[in-house]
N, C-alpha and C. Protein backbone atom coordinates (compact mmCIF):
# COMPACT_ATOMS: atom_id res chain seq x y z
N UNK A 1 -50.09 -25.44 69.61
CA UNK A 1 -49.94 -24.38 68.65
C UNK A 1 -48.47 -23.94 68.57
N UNK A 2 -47.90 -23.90 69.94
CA UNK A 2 -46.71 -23.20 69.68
C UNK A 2 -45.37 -24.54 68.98
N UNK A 3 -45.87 -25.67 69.04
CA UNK A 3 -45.20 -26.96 68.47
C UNK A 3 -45.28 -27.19 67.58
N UNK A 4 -46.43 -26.78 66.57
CA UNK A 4 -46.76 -26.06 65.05
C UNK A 4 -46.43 -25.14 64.63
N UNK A 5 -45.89 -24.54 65.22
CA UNK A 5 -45.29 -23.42 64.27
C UNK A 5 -43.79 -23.16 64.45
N UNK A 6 -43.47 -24.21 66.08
CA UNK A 6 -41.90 -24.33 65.75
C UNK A 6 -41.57 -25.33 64.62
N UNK A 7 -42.17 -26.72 64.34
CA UNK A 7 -42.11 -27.27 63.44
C UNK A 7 -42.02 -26.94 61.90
N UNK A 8 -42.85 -25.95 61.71
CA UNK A 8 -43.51 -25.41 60.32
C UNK A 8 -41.85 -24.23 60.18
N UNK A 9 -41.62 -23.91 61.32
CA UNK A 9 -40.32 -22.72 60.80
C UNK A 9 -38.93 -23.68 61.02
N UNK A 10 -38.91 -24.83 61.07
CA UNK A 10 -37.72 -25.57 61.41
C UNK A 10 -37.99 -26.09 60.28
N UNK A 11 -38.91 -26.34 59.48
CA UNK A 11 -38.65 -27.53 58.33
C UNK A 11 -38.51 -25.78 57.28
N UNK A 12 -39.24 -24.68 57.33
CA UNK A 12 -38.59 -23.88 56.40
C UNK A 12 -36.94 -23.34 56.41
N UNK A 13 -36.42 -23.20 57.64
CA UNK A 13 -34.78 -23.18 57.62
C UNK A 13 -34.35 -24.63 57.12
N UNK A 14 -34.52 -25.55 57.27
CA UNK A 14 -33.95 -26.87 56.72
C UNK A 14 -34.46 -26.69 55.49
N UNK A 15 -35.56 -26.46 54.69
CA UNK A 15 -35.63 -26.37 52.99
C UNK A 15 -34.39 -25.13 52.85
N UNK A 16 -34.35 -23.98 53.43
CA UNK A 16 -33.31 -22.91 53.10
C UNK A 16 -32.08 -24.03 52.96
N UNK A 17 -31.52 -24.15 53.71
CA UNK A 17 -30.41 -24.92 53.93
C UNK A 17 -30.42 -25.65 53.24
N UNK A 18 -31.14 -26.23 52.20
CA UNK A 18 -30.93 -27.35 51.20
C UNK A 18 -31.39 -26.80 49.89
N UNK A 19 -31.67 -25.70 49.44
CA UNK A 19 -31.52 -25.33 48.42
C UNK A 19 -30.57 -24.72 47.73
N UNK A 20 -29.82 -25.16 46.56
CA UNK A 20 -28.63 -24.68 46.48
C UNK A 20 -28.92 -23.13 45.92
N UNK A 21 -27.71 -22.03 46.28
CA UNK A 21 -27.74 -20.82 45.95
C UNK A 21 -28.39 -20.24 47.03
N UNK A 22 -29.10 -20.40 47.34
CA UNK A 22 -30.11 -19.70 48.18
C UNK A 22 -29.51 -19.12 49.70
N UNK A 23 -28.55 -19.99 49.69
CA UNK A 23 -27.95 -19.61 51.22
C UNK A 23 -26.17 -18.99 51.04
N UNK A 24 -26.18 -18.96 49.57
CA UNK A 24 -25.12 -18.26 49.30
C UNK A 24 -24.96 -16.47 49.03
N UNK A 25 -23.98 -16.04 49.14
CA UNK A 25 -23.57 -13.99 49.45
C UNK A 25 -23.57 -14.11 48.06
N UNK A 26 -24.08 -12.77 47.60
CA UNK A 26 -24.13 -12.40 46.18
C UNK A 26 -22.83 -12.17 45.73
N UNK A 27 -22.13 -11.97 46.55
CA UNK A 27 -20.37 -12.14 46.03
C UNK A 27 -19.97 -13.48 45.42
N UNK A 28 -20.50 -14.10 46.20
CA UNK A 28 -19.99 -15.86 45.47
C UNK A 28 -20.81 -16.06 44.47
N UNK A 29 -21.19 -15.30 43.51
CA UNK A 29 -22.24 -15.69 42.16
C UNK A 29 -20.96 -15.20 41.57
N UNK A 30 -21.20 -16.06 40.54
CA UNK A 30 -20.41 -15.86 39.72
C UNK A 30 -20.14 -14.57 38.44
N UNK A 31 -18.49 -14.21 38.36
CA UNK A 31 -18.19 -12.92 37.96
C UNK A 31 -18.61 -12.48 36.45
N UNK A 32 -19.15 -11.10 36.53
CA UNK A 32 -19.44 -11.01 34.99
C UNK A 32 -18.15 -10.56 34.40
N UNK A 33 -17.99 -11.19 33.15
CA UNK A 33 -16.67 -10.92 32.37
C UNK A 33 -16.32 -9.41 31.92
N UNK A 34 -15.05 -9.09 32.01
CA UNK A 34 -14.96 -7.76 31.76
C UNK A 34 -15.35 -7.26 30.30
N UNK A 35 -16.00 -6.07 30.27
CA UNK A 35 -16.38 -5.11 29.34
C UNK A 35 -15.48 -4.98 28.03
N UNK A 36 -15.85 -5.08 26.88
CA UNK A 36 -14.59 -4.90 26.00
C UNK A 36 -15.11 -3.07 25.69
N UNK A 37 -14.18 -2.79 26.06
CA UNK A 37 -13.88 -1.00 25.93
C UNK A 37 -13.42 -0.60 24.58
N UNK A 38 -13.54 0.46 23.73
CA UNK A 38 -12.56 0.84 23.03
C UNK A 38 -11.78 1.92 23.54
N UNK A 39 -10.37 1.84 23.26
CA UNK A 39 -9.50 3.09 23.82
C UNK A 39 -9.29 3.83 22.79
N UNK A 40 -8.77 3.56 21.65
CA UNK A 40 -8.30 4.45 20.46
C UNK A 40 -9.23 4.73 19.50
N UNK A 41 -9.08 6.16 18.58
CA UNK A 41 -10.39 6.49 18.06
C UNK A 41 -9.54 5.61 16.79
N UNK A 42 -10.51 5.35 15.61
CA UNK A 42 -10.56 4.47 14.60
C UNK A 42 -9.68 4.98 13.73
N UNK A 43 -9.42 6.37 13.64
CA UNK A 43 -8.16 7.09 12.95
C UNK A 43 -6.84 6.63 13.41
N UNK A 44 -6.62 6.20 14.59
CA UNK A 44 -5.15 5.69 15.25
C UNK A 44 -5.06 4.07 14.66
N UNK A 45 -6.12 3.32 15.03
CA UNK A 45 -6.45 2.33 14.17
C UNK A 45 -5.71 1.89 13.16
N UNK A 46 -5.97 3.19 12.04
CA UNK A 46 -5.85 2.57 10.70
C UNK A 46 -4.38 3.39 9.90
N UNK A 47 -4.05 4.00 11.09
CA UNK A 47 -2.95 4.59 10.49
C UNK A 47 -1.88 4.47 11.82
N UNK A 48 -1.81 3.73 13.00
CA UNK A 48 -0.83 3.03 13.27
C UNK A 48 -1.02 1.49 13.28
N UNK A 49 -1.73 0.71 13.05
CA UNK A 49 -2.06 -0.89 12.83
C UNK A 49 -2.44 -1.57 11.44
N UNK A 50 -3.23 -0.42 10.94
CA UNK A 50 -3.62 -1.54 9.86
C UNK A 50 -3.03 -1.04 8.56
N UNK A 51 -2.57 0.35 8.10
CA UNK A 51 -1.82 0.99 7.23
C UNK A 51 -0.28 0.54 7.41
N UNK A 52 0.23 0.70 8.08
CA UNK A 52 1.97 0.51 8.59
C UNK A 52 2.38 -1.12 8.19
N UNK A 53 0.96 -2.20 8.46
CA UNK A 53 0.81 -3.28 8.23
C UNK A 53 0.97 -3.58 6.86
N UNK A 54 -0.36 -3.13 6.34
CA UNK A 54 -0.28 -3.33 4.87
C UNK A 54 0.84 -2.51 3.91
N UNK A 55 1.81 -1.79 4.42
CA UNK A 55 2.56 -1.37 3.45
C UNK A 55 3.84 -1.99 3.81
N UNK A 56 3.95 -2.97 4.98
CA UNK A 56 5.01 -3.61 5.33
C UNK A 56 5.14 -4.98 4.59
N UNK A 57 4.13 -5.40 4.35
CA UNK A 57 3.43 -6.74 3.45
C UNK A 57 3.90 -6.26 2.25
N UNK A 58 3.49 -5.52 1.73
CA UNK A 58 3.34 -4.60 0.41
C UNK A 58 5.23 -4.34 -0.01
N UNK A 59 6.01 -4.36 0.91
CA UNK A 59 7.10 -4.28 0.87
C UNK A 59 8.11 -5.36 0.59
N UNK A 60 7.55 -6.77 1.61
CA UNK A 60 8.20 -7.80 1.81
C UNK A 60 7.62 -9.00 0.12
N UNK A 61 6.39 -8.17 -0.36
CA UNK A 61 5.91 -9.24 -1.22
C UNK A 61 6.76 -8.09 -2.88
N UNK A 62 6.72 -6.83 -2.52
CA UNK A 62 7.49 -6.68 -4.04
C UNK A 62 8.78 -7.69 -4.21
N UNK A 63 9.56 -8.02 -3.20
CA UNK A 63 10.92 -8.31 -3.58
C UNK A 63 10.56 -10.15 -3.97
N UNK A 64 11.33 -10.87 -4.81
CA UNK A 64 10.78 -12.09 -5.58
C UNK A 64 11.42 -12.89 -4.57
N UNK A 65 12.35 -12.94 -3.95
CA UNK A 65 13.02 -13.41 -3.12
C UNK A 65 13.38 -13.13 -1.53
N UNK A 66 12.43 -13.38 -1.02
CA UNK A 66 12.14 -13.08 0.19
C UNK A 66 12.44 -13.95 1.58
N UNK A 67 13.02 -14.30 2.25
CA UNK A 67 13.36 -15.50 3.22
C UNK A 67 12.75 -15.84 4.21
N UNK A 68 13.00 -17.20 4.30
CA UNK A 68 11.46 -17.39 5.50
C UNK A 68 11.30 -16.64 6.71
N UNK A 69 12.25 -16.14 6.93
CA UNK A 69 12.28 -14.80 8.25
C UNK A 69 11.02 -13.90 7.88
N UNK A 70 11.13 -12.82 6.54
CA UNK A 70 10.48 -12.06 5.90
C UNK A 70 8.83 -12.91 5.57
N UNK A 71 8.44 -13.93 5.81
CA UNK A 71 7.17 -14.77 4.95
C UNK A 71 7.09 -14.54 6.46
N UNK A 72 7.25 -15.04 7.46
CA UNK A 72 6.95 -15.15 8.80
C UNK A 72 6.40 -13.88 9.49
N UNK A 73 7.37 -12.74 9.38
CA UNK A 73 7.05 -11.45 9.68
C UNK A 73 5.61 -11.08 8.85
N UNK A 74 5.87 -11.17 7.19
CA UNK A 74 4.75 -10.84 6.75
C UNK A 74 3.05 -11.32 6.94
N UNK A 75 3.28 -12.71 7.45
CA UNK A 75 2.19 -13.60 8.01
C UNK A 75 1.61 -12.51 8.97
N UNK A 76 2.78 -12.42 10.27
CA UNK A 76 2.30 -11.55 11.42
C UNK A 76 1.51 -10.35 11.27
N UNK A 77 2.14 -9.60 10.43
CA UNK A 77 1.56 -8.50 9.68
C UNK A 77 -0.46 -8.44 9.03
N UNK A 78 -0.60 -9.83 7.92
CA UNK A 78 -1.61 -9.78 7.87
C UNK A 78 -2.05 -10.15 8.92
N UNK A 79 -2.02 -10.92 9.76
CA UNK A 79 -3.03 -11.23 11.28
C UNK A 79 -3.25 -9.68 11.83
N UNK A 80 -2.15 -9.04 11.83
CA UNK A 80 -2.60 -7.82 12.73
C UNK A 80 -3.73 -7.10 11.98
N UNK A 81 -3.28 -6.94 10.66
CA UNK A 81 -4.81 -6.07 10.17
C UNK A 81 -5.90 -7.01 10.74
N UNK A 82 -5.93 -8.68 10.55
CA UNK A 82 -6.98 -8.96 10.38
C UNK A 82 -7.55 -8.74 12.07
N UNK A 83 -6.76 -8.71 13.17
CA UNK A 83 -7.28 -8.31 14.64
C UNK A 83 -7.51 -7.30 14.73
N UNK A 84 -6.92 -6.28 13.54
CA UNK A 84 -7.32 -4.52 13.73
C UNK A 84 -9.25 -4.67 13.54
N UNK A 85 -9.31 -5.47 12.69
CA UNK A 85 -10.87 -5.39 12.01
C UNK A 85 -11.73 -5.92 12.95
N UNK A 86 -11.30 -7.03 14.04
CA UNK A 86 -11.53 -7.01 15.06
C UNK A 86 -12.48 -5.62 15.95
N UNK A 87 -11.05 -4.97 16.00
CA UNK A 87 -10.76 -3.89 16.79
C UNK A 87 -12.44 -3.36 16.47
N UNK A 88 -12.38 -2.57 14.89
CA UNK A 88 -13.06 -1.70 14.40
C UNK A 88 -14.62 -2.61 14.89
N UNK A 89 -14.62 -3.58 15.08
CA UNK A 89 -16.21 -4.25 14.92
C UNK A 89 -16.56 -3.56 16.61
N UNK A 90 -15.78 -2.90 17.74
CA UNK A 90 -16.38 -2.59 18.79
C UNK A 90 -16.12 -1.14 18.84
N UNK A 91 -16.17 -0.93 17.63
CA UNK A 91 -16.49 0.95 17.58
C UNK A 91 -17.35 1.47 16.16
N UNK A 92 -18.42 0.62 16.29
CA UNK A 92 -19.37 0.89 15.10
C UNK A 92 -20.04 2.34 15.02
N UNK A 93 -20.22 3.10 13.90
CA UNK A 93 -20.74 4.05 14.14
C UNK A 93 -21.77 4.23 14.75
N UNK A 94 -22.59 5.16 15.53
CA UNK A 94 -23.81 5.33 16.43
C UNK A 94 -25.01 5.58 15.47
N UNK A 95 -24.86 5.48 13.66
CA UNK A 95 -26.29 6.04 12.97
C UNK A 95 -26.84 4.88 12.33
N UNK A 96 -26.93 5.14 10.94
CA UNK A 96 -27.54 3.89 10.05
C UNK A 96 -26.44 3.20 9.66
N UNK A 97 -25.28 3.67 9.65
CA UNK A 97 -24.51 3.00 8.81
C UNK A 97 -23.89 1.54 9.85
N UNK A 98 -24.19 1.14 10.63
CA UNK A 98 -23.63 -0.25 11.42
C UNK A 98 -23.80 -0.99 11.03
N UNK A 99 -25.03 -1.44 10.53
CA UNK A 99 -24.54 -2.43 9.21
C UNK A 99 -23.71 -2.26 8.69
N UNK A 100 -23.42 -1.62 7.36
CA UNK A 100 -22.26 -1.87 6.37
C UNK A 100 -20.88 -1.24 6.77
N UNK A 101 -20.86 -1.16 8.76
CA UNK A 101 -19.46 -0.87 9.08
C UNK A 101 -19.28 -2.56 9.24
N UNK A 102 -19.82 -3.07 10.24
CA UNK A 102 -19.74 -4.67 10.32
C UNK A 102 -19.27 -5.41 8.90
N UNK A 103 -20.45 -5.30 8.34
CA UNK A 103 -20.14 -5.80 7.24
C UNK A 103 -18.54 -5.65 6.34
N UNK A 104 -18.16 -4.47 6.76
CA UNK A 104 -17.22 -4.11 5.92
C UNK A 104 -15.75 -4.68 6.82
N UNK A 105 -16.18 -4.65 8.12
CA UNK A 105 -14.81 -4.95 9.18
C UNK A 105 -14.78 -6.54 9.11
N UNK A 106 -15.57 -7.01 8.64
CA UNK A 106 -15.65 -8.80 8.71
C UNK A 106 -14.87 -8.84 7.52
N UNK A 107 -15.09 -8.22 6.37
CA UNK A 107 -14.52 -8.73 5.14
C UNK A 107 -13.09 -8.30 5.14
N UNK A 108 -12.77 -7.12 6.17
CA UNK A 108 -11.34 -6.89 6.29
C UNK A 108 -10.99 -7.89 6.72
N UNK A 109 -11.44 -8.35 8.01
CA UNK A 109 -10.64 -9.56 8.73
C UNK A 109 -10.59 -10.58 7.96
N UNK A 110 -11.89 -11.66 7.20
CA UNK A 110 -11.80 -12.57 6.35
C UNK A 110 -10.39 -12.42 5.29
N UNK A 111 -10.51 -11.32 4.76
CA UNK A 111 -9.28 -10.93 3.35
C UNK A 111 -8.39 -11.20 3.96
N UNK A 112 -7.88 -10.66 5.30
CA UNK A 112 -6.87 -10.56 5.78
C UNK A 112 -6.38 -11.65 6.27
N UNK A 113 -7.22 -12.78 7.10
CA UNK A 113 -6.51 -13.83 7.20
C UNK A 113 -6.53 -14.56 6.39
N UNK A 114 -7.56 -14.62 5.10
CA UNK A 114 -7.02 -15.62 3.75
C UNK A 114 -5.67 -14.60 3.32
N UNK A 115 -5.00 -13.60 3.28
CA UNK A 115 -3.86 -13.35 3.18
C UNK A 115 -2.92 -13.88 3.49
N UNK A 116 -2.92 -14.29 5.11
CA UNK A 116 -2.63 -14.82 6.31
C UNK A 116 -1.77 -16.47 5.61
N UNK A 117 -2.76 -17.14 5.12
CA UNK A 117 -2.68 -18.44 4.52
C UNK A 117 -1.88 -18.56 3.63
N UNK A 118 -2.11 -17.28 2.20
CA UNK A 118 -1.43 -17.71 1.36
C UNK A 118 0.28 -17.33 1.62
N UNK A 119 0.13 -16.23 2.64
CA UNK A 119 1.71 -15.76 2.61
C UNK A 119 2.60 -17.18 3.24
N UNK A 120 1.20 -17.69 4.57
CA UNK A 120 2.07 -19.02 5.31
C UNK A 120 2.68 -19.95 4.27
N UNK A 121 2.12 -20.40 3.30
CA UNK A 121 1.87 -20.97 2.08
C UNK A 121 3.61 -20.60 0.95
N UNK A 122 3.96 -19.33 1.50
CA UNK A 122 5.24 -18.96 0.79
C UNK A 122 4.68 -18.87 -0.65
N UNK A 123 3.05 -18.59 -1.02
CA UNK A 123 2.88 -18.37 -2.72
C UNK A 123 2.82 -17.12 -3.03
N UNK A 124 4.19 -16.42 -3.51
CA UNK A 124 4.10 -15.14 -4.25
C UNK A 124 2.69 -14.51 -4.90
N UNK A 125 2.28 -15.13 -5.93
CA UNK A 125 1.55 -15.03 -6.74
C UNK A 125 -0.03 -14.70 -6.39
N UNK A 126 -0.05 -15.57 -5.53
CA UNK A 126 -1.23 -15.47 -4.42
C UNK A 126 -0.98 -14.73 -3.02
N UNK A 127 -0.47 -14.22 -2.85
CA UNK A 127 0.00 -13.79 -1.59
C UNK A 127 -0.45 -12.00 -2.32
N UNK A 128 0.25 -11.86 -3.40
CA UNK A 128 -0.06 -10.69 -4.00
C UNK A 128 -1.15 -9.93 -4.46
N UNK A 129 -1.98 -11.02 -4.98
CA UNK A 129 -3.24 -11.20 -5.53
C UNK A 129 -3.95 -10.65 -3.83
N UNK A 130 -3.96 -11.26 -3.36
CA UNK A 130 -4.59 -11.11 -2.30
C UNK A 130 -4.41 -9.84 -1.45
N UNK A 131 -3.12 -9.53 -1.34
CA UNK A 131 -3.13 -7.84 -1.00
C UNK A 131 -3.68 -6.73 -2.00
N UNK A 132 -3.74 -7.15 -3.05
CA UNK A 132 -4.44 -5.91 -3.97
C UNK A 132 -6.19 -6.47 -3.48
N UNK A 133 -6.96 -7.59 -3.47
CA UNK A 133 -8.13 -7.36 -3.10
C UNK A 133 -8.27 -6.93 -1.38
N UNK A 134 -7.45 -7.08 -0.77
CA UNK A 134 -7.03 -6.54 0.59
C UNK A 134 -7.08 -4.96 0.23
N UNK A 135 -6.48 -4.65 -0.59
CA UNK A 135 -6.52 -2.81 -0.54
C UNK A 135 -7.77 -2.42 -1.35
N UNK A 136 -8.33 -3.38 -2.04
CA UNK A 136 -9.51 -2.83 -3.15
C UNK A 136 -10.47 -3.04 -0.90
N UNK A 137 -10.59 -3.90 -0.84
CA UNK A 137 -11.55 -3.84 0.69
C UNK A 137 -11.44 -2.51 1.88
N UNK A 138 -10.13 -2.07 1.36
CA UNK A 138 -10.22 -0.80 2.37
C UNK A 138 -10.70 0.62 1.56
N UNK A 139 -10.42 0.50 0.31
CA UNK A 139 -11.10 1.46 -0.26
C UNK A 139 -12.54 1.53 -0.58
N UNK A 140 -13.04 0.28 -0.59
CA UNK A 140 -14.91 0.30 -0.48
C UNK A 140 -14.92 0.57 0.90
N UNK A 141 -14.76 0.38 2.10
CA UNK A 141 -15.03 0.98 3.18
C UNK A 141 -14.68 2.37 3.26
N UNK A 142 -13.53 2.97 2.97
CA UNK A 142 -13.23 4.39 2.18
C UNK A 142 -14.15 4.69 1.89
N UNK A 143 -14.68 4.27 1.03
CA UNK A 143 -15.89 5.20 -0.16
C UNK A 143 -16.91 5.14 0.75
N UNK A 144 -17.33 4.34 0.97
CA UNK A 144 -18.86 3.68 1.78
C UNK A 144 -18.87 4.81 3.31
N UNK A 145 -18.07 4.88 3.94
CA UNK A 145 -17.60 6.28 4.93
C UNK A 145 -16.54 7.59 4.75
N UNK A 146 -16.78 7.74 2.92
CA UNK A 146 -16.44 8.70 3.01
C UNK A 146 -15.22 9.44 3.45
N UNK A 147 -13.88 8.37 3.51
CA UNK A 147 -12.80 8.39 4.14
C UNK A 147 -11.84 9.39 2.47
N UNK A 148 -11.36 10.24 3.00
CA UNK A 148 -10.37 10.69 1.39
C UNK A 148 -9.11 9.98 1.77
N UNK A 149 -9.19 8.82 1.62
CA UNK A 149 -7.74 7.53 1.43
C UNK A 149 -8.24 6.60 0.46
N UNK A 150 -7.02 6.87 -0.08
CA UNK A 150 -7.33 5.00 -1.29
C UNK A 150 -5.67 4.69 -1.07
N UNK A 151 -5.87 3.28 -0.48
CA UNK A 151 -4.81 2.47 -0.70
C UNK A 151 -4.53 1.31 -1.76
N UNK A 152 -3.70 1.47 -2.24
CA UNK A 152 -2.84 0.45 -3.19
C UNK A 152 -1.95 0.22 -3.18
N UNK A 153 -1.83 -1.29 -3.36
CA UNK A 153 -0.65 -2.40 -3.44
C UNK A 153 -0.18 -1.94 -5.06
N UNK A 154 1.25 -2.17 -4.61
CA UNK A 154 1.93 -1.89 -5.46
C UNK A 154 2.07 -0.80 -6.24
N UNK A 155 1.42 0.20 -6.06
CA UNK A 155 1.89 1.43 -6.49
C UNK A 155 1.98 2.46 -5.54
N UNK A 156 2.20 3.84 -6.21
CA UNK A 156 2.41 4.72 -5.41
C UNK A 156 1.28 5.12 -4.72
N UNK A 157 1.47 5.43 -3.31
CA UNK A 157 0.07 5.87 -2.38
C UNK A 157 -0.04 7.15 -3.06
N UNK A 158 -1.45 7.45 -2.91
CA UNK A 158 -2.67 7.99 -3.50
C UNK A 158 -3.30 8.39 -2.53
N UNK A 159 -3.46 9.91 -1.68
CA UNK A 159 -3.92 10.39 -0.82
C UNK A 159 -5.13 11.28 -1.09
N UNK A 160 -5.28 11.28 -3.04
CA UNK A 160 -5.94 12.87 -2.89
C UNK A 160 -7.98 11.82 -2.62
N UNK A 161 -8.53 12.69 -2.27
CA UNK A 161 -9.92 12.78 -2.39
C UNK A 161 -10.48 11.67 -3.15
N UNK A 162 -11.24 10.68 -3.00
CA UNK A 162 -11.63 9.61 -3.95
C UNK A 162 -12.88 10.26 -4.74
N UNK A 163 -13.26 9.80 -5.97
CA UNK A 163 -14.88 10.38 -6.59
C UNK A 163 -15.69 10.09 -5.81
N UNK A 164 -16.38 10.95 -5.42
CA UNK A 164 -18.02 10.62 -4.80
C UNK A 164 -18.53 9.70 -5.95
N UNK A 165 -19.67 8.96 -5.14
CA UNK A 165 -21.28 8.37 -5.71
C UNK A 165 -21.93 9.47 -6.58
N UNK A 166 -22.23 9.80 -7.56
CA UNK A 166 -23.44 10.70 -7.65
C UNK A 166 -25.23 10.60 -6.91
């Protein structure tokens, strides 16, 4: 009896010992990746990253003659909005509206890096085109949350109150 049951507990430490994980410290499992946090509220956002951006674009594309220094910078520029929209996709509002914040931060980023392209591209014409539907995209998110900002390319900024929906 007692040769049976040293047997029976010697072949269960030898299965331990040969199963992988099993004989490993919960420290050696492997690390969970860090948390993406937000630090800044969505107002710092859009009025030190993605505003300062688009009126720097907005600057470098009025002039007809611009040098590849200026196309390069302006490239950088749309990427940053389009990583700001990034940003905004991990600070969705807490009600109904998370859908059409998503929705609305994807199409910033999309606009923004087809911006991205045409400025790499050195095409005025399109480069321009594309920042006015770039500012028509921040003003449907405007409206859609109720933000009193409307931005526009190429003219003078426009701060007052947008029309409500009826």
């Amino acid at each position: 009896m007692y040769r049976l049951r040293f047997a029976a507990l010697a072949i269960l430490v030898a299965a331990m010992c040969t199963v992988p994980g099993a004989s490993q410290s919960p420290a050696a499992k492997k690390k969970e990746p860090p948390r993406l946090v937000p630090v800044a509220e969505t107002k710092l956002l859009m009025e030190g990253l993605a505003h300062p951006n688009f009126l720097g674009i907005e600057r470098i594309l009025k002039s007809d003659e611009a040098d590849a220094e200026s196309w390069a910078f302006a490239r950088g520029q749309a990427i940053l909005i389009a990583e700001s929209a990034n940003l905004l996709m991990m600070r969705p509002p807490k009600n109904a509206g998370q859908d059409a914040w998503m929705q609305h931060a994807t199409r910033l980023r999309d606009q923004s890096t087809d911006l991205a392209r045409s400025i790499a591209k050195k095409d005025l014409n399109a480069s321009r085109a594309g920042l006015i539907t770039l500012g028509n995209q921040c003003n449907s998110c405007h409206q859609t949350f109720r933000v009193p900002m409307k931005v526009s390319a190429f003219a003078p900024m426009d701060v007052s109150p947008m029309p409500r929906n009826p």
